[in-house]
Protein backbone atom coordinates (compact mmCIF):
# COMPACT_ATOMS: atom_id res chain seq x y z
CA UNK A 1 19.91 -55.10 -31.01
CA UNK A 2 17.95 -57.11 -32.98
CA UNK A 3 15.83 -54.77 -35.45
CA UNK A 4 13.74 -57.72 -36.57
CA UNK A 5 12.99 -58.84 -33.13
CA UNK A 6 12.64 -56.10 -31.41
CA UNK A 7 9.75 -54.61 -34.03
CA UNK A 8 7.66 -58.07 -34.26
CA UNK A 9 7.86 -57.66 -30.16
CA UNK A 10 6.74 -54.34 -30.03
CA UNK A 11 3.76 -55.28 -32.72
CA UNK A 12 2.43 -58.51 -30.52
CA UNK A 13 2.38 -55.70 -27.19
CA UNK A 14 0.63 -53.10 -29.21
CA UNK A 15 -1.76 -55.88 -30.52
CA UNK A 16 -2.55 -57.70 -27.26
CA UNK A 17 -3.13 -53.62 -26.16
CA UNK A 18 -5.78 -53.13 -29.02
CA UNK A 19 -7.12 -56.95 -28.60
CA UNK A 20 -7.53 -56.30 -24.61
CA UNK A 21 -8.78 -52.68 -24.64
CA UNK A 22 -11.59 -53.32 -27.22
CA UNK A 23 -12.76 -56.23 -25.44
CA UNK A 24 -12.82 -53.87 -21.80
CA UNK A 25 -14.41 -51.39 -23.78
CA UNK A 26 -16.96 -53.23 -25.32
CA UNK A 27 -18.00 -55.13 -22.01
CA UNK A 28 -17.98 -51.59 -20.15
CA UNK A 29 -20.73 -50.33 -22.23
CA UNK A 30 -22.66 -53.24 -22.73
CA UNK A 31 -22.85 -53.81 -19.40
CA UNK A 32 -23.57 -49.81 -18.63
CA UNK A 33 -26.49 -49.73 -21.25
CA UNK A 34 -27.91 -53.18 -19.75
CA UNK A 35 -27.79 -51.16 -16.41
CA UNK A 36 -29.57 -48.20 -17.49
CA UNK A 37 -26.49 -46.26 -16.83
CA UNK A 38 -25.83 -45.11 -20.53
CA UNK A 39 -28.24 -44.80 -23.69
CA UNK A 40 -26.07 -46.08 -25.85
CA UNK A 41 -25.53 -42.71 -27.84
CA UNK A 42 -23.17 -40.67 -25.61
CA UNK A 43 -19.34 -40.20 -26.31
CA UNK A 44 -16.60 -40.09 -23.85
CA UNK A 45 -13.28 -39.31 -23.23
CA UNK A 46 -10.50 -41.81 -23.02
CA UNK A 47 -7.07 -41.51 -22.13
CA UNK A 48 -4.46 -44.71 -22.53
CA UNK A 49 -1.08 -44.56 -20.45
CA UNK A 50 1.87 -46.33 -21.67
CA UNK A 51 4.25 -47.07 -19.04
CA UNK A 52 7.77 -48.79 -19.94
CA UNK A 53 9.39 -48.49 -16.31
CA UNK A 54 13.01 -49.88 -17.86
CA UNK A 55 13.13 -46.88 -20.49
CA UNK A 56 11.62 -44.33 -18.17
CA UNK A 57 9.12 -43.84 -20.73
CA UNK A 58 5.20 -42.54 -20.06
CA UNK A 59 2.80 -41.60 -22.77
CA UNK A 60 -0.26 -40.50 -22.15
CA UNK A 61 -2.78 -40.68 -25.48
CA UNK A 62 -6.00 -38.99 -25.00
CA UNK A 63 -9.25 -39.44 -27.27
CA UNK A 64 -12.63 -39.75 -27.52
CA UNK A 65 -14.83 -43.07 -27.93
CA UNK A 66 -18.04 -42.06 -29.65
CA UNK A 67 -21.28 -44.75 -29.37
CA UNK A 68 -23.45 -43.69 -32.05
């Protein structure tokens, strides 16, 4: 194995994870305040899975997203 390779892999997934997952987010509650769904001062829970089907791996990360 590669160290090297392997590590600036796993840091371009993670990023493209953060990148993409912000943008959903965002977009999600924009669109929910424009609707009248949301105030814009609630929090919520969030929970990320990580699946990696080759290593039999699945993480489940749970949190909280707070708007104001």
């Amino acid at each position: 194995m590669n160290e090297e390779s392997f590590n600036l892999s796993v840091r371009k997934f993670l990023k493209q994870v953060g990148i993409n997952s912000q943008r959903e987010i965002e977009q999600a509650v924009d669109q929910a305040i424009a609707e009248g769904r949301i105030q814009g001062n609630e929090s919520f829970a969030a929970k990320a899975t990580l699946e990696i089907e080759g290593l039999k791996l699945k993480v489940e990360v749970d949190g909280k997203i707070t708007l104001e």
